[in-house]
N, C-alpha and C. Protein backbone atom coordinates (compact mmCIF):
# COMPACT_ATOMS: atom_id res chain seq x y z
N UNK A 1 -31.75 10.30 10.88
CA UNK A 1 -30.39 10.82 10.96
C UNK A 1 -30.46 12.33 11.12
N UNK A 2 -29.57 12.58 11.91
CA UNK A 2 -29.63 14.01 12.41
C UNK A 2 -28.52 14.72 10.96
N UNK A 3 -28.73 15.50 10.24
CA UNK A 3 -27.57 16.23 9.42
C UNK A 3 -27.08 16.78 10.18
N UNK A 4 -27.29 17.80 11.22
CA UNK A 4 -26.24 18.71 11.54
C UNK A 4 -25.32 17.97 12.57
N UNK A 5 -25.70 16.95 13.05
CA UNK A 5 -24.99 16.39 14.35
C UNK A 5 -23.62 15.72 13.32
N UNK A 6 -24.18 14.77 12.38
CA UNK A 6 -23.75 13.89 11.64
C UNK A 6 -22.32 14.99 11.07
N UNK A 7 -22.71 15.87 10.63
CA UNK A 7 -21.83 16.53 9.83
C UNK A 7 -20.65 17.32 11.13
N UNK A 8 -21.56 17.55 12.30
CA UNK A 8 -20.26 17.99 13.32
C UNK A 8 -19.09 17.23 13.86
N UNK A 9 -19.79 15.62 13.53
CA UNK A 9 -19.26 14.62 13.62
C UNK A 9 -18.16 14.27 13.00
N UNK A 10 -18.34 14.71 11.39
CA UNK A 10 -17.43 14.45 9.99
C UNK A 10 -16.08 15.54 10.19
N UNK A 11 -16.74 16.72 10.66
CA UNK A 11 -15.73 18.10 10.89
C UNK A 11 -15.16 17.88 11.73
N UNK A 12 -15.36 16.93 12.91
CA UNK A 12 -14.54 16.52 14.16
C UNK A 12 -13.22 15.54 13.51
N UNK A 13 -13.80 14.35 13.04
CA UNK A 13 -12.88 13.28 12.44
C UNK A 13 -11.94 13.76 11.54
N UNK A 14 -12.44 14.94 10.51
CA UNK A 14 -11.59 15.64 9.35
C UNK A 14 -10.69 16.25 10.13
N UNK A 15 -10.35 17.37 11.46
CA UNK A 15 -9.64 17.79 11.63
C UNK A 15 -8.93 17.11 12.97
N UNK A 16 -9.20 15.55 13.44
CA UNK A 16 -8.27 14.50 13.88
C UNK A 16 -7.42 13.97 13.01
N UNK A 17 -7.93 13.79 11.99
CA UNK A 17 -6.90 12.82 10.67
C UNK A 17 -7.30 13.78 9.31
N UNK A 18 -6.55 15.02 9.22
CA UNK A 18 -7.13 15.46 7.62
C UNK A 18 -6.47 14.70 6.64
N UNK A 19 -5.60 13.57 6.54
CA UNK A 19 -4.94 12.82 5.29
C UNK A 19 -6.19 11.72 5.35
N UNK A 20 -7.35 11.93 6.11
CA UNK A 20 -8.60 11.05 5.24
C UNK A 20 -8.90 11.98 4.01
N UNK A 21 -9.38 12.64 3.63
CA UNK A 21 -10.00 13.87 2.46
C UNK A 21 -8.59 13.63 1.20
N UNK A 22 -7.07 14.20 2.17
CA UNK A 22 -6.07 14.12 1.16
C UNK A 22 -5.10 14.71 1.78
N UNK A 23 -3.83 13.64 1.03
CA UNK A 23 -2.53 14.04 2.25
C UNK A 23 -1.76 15.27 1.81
N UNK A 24 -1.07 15.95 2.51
CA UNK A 24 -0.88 17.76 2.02
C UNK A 24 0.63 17.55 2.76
N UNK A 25 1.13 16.19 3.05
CA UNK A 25 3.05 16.39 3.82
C UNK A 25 3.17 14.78 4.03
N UNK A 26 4.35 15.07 3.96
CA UNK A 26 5.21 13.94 4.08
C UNK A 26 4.49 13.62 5.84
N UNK A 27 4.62 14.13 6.26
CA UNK A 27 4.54 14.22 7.88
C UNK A 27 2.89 12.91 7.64
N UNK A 28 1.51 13.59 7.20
CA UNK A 28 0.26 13.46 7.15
C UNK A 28 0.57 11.70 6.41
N UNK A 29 1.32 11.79 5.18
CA UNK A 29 1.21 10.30 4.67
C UNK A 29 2.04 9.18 5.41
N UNK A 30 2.75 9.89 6.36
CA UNK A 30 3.53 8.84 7.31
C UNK A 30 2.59 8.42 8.64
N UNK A 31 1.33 9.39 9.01
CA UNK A 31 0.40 9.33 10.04
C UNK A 31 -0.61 8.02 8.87
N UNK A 32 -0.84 8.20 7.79
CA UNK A 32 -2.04 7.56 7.46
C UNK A 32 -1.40 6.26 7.35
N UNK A 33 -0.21 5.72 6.92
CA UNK A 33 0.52 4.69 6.76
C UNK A 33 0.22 3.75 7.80
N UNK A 34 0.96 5.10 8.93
CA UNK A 34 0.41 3.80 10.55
C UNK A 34 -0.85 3.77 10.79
N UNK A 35 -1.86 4.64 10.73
CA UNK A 35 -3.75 4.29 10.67
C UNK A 35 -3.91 3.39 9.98
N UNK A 36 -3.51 3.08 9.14
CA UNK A 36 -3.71 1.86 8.16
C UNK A 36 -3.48 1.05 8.63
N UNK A 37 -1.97 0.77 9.09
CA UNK A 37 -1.26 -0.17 9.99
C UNK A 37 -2.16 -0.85 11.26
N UNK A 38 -2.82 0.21 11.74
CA UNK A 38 -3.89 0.34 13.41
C UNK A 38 -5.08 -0.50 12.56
N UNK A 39 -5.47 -0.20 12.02
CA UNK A 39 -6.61 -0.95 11.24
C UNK A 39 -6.99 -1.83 10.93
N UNK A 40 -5.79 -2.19 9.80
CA UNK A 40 -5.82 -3.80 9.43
C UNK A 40 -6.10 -5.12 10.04
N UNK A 41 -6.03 -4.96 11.50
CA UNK A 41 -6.13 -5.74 12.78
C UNK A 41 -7.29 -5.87 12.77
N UNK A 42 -8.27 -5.12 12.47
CA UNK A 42 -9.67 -5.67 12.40
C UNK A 42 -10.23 -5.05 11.11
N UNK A 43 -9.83 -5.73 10.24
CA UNK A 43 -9.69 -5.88 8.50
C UNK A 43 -11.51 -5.44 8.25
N UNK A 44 -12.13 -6.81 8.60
CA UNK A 44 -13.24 -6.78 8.30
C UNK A 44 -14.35 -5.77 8.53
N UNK A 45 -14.12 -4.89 9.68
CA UNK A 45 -14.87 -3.71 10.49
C UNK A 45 -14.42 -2.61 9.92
N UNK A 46 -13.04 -2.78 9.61
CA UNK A 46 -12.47 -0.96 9.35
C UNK A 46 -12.52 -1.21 7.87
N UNK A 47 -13.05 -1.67 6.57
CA UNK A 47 -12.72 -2.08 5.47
C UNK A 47 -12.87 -0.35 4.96
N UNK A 48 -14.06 -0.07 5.06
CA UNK A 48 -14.50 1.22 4.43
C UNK A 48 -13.43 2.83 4.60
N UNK A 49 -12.37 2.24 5.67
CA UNK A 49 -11.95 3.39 6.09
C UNK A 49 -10.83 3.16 5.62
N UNK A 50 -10.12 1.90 6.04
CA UNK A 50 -8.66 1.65 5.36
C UNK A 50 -9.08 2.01 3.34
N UNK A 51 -10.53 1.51 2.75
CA UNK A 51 -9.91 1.78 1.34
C UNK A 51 -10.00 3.65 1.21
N UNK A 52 -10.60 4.49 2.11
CA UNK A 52 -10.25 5.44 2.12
C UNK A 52 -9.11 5.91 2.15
N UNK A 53 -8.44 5.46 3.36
CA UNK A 53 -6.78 5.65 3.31
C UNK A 53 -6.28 5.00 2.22
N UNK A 54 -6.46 4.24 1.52
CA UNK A 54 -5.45 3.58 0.40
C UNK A 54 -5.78 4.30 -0.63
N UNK A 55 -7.15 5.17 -1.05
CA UNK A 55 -6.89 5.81 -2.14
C UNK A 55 -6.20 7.10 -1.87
N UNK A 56 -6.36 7.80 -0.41
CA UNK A 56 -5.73 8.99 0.16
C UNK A 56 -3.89 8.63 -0.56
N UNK A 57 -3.54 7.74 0.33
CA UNK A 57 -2.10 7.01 -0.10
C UNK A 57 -1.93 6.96 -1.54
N UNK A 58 -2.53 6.18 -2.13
CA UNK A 58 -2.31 6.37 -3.25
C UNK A 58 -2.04 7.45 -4.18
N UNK A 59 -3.16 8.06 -4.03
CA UNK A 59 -2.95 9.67 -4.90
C UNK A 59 -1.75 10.38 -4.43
N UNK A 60 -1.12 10.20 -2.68
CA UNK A 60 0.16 11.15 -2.53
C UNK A 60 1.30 10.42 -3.28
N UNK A 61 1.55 9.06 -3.14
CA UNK A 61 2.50 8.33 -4.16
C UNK A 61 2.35 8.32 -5.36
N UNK A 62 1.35 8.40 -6.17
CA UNK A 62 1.44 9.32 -7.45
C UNK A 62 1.90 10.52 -7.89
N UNK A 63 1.38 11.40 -6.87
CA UNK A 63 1.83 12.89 -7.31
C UNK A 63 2.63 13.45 -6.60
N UNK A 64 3.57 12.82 -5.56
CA UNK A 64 3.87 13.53 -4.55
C UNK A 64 5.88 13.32 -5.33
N UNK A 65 6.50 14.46 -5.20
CA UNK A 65 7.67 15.02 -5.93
C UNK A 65 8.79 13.75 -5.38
N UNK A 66 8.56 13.00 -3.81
CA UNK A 66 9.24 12.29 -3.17
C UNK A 66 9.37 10.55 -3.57
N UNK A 67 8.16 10.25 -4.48
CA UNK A 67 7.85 9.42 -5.12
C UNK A 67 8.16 9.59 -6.82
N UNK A 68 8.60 11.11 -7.18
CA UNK A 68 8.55 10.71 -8.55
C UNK A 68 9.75 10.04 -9.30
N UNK A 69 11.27 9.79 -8.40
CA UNK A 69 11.97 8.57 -9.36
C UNK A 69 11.61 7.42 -8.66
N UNK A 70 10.85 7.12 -7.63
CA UNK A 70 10.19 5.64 -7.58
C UNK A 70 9.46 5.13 -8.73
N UNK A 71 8.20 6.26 -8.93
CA UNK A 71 7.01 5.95 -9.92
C UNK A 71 8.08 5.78 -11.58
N UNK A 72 9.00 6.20 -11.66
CA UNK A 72 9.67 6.48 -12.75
C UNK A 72 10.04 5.20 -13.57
N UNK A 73 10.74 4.72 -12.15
CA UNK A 73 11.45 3.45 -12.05
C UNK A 73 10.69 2.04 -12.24
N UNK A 74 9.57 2.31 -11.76
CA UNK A 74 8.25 1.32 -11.62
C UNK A 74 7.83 0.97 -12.84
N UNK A 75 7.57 2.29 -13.64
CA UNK A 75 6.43 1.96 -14.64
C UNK A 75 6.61 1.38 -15.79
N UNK A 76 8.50 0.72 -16.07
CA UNK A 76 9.22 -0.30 -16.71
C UNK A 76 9.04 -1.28 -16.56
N UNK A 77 9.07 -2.26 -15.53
CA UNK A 77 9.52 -3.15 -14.24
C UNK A 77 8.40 -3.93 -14.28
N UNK A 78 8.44 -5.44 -14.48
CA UNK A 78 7.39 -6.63 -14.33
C UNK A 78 6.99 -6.69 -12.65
N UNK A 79 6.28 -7.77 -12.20
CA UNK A 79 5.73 -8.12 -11.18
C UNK A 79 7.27 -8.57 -10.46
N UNK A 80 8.23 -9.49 -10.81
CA UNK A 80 8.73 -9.87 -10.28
C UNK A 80 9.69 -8.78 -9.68
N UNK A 81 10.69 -7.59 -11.34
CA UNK A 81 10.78 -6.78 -10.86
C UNK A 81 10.79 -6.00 -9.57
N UNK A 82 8.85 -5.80 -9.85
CA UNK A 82 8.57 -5.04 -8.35
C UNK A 82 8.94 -4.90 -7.11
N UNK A 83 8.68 -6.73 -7.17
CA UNK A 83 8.54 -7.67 -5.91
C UNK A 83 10.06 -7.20 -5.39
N UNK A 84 11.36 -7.39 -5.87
CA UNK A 84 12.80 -7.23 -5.75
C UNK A 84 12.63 -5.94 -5.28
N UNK A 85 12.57 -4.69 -6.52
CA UNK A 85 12.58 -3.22 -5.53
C UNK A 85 12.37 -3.17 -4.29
N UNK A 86 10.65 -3.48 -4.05
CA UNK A 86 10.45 -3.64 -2.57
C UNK A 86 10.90 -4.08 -1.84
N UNK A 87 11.42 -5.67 -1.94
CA UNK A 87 12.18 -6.47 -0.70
C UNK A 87 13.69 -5.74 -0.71
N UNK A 88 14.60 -4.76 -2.05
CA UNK A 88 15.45 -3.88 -1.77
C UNK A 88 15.21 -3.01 -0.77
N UNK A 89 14.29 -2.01 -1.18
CA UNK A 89 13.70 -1.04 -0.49
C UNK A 89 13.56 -0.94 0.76
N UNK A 90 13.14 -2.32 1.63
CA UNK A 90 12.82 -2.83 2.85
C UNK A 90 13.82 -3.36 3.52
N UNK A 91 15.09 -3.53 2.42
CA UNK A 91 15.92 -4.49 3.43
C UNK A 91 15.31 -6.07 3.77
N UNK A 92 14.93 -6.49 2.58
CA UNK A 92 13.91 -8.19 2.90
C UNK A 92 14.56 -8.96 2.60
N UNK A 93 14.52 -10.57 2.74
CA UNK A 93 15.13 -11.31 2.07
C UNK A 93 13.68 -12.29 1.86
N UNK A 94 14.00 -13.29 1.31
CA UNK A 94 13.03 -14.51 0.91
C UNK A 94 12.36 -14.78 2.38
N UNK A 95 12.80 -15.11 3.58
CA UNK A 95 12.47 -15.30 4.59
C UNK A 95 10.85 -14.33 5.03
N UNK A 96 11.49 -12.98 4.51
CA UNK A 96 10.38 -12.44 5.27
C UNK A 96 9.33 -11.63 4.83
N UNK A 97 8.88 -13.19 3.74
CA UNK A 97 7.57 -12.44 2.89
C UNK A 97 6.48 -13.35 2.69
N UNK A 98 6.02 -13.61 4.23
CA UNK A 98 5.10 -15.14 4.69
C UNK A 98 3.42 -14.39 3.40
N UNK A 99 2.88 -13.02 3.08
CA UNK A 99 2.18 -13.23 1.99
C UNK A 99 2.43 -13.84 0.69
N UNK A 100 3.18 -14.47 0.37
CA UNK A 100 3.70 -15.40 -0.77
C UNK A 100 3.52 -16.79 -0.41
N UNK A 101 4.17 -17.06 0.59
CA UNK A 101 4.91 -18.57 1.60
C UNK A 101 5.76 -18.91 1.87
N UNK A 102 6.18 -19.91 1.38
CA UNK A 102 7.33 -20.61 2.05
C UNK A 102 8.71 -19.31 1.46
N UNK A 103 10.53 -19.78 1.87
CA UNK A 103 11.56 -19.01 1.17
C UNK A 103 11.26 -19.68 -0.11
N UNK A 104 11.11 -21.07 0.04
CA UNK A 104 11.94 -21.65 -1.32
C UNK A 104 10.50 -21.29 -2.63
N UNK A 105 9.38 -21.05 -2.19
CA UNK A 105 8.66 -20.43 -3.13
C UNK A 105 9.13 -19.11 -3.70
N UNK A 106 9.39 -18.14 -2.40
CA UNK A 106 9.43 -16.64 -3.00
C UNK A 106 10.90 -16.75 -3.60
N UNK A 107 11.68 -18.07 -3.14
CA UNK A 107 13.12 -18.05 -4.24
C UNK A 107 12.78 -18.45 -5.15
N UNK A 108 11.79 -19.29 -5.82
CA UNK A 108 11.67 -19.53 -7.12
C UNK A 108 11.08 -18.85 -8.20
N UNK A 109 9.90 -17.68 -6.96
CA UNK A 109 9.31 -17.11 -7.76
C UNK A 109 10.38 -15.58 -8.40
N UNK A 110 11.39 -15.61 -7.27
CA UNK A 110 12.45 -13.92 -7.86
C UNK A 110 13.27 -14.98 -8.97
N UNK A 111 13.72 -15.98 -8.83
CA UNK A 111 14.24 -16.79 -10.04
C UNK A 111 14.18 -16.95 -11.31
N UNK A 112 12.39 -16.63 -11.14
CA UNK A 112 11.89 -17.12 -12.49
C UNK A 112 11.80 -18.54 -12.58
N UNK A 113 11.79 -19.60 -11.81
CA UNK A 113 11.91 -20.68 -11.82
C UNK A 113 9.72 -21.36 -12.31
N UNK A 114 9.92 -20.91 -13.04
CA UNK A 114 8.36 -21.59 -13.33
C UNK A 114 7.13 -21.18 -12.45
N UNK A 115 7.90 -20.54 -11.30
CA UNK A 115 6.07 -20.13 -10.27
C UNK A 115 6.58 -18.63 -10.90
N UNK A 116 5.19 -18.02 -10.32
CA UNK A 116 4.83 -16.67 -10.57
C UNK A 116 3.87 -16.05 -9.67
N UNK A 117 3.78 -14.87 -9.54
CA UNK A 117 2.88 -13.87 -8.60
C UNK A 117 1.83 -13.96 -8.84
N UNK A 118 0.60 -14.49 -8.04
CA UNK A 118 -0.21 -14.67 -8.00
C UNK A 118 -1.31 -13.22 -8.11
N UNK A 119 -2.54 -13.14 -8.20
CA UNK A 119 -3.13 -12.34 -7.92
C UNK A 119 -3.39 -12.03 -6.56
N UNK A 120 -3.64 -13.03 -5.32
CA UNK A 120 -3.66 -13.55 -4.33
C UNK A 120 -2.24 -12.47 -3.70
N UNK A 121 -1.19 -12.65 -4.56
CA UNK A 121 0.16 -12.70 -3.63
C UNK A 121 0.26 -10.63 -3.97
N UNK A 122 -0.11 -10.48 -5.25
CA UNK A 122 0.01 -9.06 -5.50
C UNK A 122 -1.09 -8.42 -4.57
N UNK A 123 -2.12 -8.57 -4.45
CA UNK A 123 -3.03 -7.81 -3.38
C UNK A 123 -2.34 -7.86 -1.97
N UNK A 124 -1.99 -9.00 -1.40
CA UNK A 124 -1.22 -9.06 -0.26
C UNK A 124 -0.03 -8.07 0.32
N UNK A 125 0.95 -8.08 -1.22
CA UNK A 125 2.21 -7.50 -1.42
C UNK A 125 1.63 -5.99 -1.13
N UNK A 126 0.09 -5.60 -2.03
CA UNK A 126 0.04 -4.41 -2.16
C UNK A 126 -0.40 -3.46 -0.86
N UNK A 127 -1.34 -4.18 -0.29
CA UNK A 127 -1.51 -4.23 1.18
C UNK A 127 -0.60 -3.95 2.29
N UNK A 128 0.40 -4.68 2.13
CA UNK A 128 1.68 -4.86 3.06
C UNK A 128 2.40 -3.53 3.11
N UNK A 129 3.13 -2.97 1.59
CA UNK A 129 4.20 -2.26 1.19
C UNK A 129 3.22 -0.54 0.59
N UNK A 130 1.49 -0.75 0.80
CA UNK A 130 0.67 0.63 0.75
C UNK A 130 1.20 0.92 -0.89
N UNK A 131 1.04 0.05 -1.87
CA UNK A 131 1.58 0.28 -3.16
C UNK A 131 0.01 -0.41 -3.98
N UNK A 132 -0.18 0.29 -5.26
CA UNK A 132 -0.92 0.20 -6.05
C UNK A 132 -0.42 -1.29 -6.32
N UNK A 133 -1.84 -2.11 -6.43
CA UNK A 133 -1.52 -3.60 -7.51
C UNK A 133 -1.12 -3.25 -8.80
N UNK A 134 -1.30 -2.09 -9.32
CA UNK A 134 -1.08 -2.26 -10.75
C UNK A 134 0.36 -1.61 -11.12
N UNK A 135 0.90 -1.45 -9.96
CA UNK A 135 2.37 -1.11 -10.36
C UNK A 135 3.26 -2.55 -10.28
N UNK A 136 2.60 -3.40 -10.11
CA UNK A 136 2.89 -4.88 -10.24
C UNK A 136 3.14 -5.23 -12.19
N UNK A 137 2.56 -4.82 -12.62
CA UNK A 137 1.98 -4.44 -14.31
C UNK A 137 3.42 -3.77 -14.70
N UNK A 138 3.78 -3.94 -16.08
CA UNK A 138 4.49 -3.13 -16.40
C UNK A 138 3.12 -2.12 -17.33
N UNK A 139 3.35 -1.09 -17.70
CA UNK A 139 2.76 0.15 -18.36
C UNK A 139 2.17 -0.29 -19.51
């Protein structure tokens, strides 16, 4: 391995996408959102880069001033909770949340009707909506 090539390489990519290192604007976490988005399509190849972007993401939805009565609101709030904010948030209904399954599942599961969020369904959810699994958790 060449270091200096390798590293002209890294300084090239850093100043195509600097919200890989860490996002510094609203503008940068709305670019990494859709890279993520570009990615996921070939899940298995880009793994190393999308969990880059998801911890990049993450840390701006933690600390970022635009997120702090989201995070506020969250850190009360069960799984199911969550699940509701988001499909609020999005404008969703039961229909259009095929990582769960069927409506009449994701209606039983906002019901409370005896099913519940899977681990399966929270990684999915978390994936989908660029949100920490553990804001699925209440605190």
């Amino acid at each position: 391995m060449n270091a200096i090539a390798c590293l002209e390489d890294a300084k090239a990519v850093f100043r195509a996408a600097p919200f890989l290192s860490r996002i510094h604007s609203a503008e940068e976490y709305q670019d990494a959102l859709a890279f993520v988005d570009e990615l996921v399509d070939d899940f298995d190849n880009n793994v190393a880069l999308i969990e880059r972007l998801i911890d990049a993401i993450e840390e701006w939805e933690n600390t970022s001033e635009a997120f702090a009565e989201f995070n506020a609101g969250v850190q009360s709030q069960g799984a199911v909770d969550m699940l509701r904010f988001l499909m609020d948030q999005h404008g969703l209904g039961v229909a259009d949340l095929p990582e769960i399954g069927s409506k009449s599942l994701v209606s039983k599961i906002l019901n409370r009707k005896g099913r519940d969020l899977t681990r399966r369904h929270i990684e999915a959810l978390s994936k989908r909506f660029g949100v920490s699994p553990a804001l699925f958790f209440p605190g």
